[in-house]
C-alpha atoms as a PDB file:
ATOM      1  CA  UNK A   1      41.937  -5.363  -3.228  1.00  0.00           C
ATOM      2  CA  UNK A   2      39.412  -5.090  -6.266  1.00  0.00           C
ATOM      3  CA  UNK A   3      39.101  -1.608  -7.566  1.00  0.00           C
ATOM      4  CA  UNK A   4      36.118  -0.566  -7.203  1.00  0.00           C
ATOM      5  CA  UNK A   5      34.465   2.763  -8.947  1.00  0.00           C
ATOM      6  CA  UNK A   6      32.174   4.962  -7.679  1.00  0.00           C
ATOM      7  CA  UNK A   7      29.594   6.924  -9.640  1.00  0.00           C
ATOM      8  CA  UNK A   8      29.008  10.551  -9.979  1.00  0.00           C
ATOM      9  CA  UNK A   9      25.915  11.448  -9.677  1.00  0.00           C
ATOM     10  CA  UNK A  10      25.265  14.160 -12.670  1.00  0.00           C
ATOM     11  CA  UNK A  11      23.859  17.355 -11.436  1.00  0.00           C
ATOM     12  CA  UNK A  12      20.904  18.375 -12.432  1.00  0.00           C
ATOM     13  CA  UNK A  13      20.631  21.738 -14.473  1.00  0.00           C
ATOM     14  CA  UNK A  14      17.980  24.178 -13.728  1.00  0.00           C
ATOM     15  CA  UNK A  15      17.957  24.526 -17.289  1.00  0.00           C
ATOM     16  CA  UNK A  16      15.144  23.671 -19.592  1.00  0.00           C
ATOM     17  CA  UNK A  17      16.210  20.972 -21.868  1.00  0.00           C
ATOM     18  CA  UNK A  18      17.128  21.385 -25.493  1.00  0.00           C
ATOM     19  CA  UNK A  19      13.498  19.218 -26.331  1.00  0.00           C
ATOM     20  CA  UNK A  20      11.671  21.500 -23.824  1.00  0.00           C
ATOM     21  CA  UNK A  21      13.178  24.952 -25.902  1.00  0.00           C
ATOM     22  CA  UNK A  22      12.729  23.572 -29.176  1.00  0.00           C
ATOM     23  CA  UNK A  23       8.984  22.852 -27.820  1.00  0.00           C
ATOM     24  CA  UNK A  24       8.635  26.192 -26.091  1.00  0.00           C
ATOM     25  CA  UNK A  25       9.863  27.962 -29.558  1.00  0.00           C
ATOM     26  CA  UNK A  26       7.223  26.385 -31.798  1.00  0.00           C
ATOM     27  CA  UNK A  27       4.597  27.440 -29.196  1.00  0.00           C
ATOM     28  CA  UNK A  28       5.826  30.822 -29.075  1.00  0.00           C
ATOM     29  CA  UNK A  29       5.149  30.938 -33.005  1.00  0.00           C
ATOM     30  CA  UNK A  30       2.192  29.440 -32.536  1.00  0.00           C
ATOM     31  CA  UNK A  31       1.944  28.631 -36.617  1.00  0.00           C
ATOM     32  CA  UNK A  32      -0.903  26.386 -37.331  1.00  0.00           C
ATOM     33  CA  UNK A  33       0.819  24.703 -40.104  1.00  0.00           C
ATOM     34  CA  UNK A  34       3.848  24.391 -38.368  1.00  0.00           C
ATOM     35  CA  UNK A  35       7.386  26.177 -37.714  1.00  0.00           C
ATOM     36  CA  UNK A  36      10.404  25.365 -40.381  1.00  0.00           C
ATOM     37  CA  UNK A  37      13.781  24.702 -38.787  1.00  0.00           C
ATOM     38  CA  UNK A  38      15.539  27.790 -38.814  1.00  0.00           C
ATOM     39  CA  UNK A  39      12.090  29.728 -37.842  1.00  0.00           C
ATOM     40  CA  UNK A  40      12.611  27.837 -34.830  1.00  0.00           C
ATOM     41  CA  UNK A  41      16.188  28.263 -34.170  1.00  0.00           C
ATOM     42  CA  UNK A  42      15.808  32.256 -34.813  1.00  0.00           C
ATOM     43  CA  UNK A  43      12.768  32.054 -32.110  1.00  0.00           C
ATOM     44  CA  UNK A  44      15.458  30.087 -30.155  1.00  0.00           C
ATOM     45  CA  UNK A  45      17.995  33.400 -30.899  1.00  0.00           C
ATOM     46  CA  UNK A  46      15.352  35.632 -29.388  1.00  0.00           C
ATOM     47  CA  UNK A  47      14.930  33.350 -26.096  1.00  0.00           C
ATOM     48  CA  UNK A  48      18.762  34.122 -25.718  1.00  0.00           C
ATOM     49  CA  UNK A  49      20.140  30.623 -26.739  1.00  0.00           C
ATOM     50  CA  UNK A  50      23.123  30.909 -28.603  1.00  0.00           C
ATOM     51  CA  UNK A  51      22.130  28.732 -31.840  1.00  0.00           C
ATOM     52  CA  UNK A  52      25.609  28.736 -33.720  1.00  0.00           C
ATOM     53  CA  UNK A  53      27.446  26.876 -30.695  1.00  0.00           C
ATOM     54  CA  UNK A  54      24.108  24.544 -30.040  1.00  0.00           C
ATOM     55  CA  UNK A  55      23.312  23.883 -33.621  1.00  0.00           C
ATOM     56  CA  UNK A  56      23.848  19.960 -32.737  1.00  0.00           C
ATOM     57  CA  UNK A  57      22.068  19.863 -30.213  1.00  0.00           C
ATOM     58  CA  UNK A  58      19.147  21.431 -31.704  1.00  0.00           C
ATOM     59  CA  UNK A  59      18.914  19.372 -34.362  1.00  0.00           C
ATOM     60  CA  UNK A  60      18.657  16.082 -32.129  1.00  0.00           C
ATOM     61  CA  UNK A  61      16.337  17.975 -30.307  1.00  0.00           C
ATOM     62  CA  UNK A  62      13.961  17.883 -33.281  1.00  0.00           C
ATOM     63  CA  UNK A  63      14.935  14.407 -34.660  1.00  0.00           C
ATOM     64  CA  UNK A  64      14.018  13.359 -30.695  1.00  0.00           C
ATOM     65  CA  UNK A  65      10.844  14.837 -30.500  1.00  0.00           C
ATOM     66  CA  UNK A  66       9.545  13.378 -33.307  1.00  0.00           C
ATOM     67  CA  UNK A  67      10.775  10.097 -32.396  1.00  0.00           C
ATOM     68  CA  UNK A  68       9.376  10.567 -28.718  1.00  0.00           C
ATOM     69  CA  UNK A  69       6.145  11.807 -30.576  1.00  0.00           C
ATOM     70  CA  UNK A  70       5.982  14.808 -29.191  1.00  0.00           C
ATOM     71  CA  UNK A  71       6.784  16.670 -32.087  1.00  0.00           C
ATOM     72  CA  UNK A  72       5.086  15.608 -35.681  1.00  0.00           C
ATOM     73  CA  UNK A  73       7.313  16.147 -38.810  1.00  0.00           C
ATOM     74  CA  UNK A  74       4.841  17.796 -41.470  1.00  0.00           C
ATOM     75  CA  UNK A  75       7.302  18.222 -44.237  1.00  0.00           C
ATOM     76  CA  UNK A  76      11.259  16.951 -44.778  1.00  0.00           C
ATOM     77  CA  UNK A  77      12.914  14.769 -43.483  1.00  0.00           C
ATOM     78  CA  UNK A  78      15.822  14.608 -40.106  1.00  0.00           C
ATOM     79  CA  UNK A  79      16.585  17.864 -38.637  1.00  0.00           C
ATOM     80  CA  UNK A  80      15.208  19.796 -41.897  1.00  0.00           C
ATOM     81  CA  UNK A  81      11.720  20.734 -42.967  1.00  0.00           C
ATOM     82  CA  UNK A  82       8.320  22.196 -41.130  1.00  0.00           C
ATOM     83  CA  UNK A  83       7.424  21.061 -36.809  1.00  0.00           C
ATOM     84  CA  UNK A  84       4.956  21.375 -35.042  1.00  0.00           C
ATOM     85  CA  UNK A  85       3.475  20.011 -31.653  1.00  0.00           C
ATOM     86  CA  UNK A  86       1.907  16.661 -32.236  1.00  0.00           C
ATOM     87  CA  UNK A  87      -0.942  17.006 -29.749  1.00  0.00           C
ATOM     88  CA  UNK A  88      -2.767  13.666 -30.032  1.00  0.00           C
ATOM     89  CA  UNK A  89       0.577  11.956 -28.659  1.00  0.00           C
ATOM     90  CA  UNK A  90       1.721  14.973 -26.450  1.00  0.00           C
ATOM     91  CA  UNK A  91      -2.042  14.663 -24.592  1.00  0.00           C
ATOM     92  CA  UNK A  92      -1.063  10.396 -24.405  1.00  0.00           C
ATOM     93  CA  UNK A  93       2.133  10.993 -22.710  1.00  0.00           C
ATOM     94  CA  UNK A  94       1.198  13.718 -20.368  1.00  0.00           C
ATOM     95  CA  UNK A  95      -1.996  11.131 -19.299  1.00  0.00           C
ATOM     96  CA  UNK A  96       0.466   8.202 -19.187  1.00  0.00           C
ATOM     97  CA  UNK A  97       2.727  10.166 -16.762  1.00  0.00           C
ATOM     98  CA  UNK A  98      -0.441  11.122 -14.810  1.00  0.00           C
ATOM     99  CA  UNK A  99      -0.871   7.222 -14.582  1.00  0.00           C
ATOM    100  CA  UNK A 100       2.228   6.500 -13.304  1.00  0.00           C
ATOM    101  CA  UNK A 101       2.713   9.489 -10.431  1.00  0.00           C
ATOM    102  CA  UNK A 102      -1.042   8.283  -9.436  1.00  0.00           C
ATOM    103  CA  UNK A 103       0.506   4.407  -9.486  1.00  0.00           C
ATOM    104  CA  UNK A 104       3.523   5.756  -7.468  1.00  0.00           C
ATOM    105  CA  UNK A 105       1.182   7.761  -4.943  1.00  0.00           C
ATOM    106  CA  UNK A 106      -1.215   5.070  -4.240  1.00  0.00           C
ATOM    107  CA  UNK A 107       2.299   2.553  -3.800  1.00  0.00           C
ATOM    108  CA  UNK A 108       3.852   4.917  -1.379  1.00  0.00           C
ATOM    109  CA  UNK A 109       0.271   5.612   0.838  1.00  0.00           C
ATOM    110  CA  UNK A 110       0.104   1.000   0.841  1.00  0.00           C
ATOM    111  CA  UNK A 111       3.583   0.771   2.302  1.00  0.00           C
ATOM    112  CA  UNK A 112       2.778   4.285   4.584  1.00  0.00           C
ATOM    113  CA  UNK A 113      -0.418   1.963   5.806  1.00  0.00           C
ATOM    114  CA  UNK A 114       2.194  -1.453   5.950  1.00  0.00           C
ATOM    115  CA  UNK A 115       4.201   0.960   7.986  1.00  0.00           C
ATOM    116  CA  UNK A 116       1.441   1.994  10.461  1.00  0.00           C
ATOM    117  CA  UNK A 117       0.252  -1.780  10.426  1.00  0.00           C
ATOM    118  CA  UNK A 118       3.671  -2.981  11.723  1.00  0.00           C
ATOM    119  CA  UNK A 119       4.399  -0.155  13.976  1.00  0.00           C
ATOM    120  CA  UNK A 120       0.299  -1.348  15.926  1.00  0.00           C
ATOM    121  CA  UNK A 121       1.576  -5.117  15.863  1.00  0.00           C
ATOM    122  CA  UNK A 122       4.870  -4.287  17.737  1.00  0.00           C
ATOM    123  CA  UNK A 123       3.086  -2.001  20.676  1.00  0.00           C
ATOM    124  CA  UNK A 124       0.566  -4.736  20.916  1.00  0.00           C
ATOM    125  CA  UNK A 125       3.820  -7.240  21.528  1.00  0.00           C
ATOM    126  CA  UNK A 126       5.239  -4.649  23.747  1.00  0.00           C
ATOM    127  CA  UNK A 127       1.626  -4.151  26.009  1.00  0.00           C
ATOM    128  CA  UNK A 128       1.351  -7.984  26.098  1.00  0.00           C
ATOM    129  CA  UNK A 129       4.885  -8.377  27.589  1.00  0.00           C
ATOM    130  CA  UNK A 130       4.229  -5.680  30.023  1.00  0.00           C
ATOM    131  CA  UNK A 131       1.115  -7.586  30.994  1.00  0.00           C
ATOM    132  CA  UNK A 132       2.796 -10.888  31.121  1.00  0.00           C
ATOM    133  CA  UNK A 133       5.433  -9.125  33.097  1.00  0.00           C
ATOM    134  CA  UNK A 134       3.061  -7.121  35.644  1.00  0.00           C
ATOM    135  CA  UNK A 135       1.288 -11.132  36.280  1.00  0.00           C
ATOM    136  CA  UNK A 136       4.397 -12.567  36.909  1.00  0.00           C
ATOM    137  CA  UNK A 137       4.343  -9.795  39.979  1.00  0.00           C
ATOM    138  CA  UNK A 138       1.020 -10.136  40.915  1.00  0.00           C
ATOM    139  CA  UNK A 139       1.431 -13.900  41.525  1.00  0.00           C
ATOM    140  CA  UNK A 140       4.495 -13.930  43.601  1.00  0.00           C
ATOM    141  CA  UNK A 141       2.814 -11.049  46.229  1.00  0.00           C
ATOM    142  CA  UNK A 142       0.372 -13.659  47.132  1.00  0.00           C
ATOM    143  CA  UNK A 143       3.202 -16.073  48.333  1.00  0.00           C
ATOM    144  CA  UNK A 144       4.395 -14.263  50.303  1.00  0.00           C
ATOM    145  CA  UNK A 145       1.333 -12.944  51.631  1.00  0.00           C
ATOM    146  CA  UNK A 146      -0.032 -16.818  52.620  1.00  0.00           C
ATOM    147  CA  UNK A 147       3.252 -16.452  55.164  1.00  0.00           C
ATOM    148  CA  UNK A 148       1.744 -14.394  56.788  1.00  0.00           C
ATOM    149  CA  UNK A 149      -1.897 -15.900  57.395  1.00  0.00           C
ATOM    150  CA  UNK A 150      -1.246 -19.167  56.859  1.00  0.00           C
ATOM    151  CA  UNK A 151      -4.081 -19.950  59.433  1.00  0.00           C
ATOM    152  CA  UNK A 152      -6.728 -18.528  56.960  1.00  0.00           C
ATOM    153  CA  UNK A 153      -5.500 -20.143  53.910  1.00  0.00           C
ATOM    154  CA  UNK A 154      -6.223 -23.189  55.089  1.00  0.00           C
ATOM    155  CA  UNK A 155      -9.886 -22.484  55.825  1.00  0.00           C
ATOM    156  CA  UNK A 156     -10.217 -20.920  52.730  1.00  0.00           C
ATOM    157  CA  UNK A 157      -8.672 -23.941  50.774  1.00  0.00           C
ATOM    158  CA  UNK A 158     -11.535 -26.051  52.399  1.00  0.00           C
ATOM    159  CA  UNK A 159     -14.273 -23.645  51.381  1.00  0.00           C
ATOM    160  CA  UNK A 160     -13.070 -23.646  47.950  1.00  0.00           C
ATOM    161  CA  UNK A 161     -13.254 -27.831  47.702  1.00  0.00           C
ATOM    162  CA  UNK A 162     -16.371 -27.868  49.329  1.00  0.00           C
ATOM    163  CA  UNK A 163     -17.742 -25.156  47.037  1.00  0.00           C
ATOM    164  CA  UNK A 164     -15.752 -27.229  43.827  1.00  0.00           C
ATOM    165  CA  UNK A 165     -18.089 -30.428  44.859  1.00  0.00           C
ATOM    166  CA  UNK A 166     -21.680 -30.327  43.065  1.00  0.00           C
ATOM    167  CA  UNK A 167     -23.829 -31.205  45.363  1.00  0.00           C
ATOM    168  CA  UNK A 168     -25.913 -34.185  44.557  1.00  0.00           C
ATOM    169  CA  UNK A 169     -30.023 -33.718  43.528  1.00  0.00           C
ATOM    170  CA  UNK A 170     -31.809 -35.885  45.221  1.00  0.00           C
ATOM    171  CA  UNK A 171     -34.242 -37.080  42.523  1.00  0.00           C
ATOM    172  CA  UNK A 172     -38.062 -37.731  43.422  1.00  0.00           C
ATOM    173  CA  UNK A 173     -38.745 -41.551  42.579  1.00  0.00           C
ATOM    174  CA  UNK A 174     -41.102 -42.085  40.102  1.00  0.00           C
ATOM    175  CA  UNK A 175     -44.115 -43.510  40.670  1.00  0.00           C
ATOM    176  CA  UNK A 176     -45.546 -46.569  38.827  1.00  0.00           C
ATOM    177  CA  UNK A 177     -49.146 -46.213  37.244  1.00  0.00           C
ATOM    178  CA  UNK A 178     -51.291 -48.919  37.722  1.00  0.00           C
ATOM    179  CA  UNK A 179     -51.664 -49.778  34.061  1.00  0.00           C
ATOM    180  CA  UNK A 180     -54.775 -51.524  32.333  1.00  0.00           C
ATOM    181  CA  UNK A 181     -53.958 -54.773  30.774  1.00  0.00           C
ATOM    182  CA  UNK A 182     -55.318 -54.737  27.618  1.00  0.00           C
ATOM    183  CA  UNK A 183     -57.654 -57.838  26.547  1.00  0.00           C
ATOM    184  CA  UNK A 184     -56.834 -59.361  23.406  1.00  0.00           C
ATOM    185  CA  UNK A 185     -59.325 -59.880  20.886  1.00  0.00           C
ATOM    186  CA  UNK A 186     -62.713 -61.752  22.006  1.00  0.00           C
ATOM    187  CA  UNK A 187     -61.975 -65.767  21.781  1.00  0.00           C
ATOM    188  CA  UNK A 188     -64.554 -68.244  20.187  1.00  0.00           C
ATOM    189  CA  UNK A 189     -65.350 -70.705  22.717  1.00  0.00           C
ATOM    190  CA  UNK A 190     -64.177 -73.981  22.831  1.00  0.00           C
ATOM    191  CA  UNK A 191     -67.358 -76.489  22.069  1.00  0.00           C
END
């Protein structure tokens, strides 16, 4: 037999991410011409990260957000220099994800409807198979009912082909108007 692997599923932390600190720092500053990068890692200090063991992780947390957009770079370059929140792309992303959970939403209540749709169809099967069924009855009682009166059926039967037979109009015959010949034009006499 083929080995086959099964994946993990990673647990998700109730953590912030290291993005999401970095992001809450600078707005804890709340420096209009931005936050350097160890203003933000002492801010980080006070929030009870431990920098020194997360340094790494820190600084890809800054060279992320600017690559994501959602932080701007105003001065340096990499994991060095001044932050702060670019809000231009921040205010883009946020509507973007607005997009897509209304997208999502509006997908999930369509298939909820298809749902609902499919559910009507098969009780309408189901009712007109329980009809079709309760007929099937119905016609076999009065079989076994003719047994019984078999004198009256056949009286019946006659009434019905009588009553099937249109009876005949009799039509009042027309009757023929004497009609006026017409004279043709006046004749010049023979001489």
């Amino acid at each position: 037999m083929a080995n086959v692997e099964k994946k993990t599923a990673t647990k998700k932390t109730s953590q912030p991410s290291t993005l999401q600190l970095v992001v809450n720092a600078i707005e804890a500053r709340k420096e209009p011409r931005g936050s350097s990068a160890a203003a933000i890692k002492k801010t980080l200090e006070t929030m009870g990260v431990d920098t020194s063991a997360k340094r790494a992780f820190i600084n890809s947390a800054l060279k992320k957000g600017v690559e994501k957009g959602i932080l701007k770079q105003v001065k340096g370059v990499g994991a060095t220099g001044t932050f702060k929140i670019d809000t231009t792309k921040a205010k883009a992303a946020e509507k973007a994800k607005a997009q897509k959970e209304k997208e999502k939403a509006r997908k999930a209540k369509a298939l909820e409807k298809e749902k609902a749709k499919k559910a009507a169809a098969k009780a309408k099967k189901a009712a007109a198979k329980a009809k079709k069924t309760s007929q099937k009855t119905k016609t076999k009682k009065p079989s076994q009912t003719k047994k019984k009166s078999a004198g009256t059926s056949t009286k019946k039967a006659a009434a019905v082909k009588k009553a099937s037979k249109p009876k005949k109009t009799v039509k009042p015959k027309k009757t023929s108007k004497p009609t006026a010949k017409k004279s043709a034009g006046k004749k010049p006499a023979k001489s």
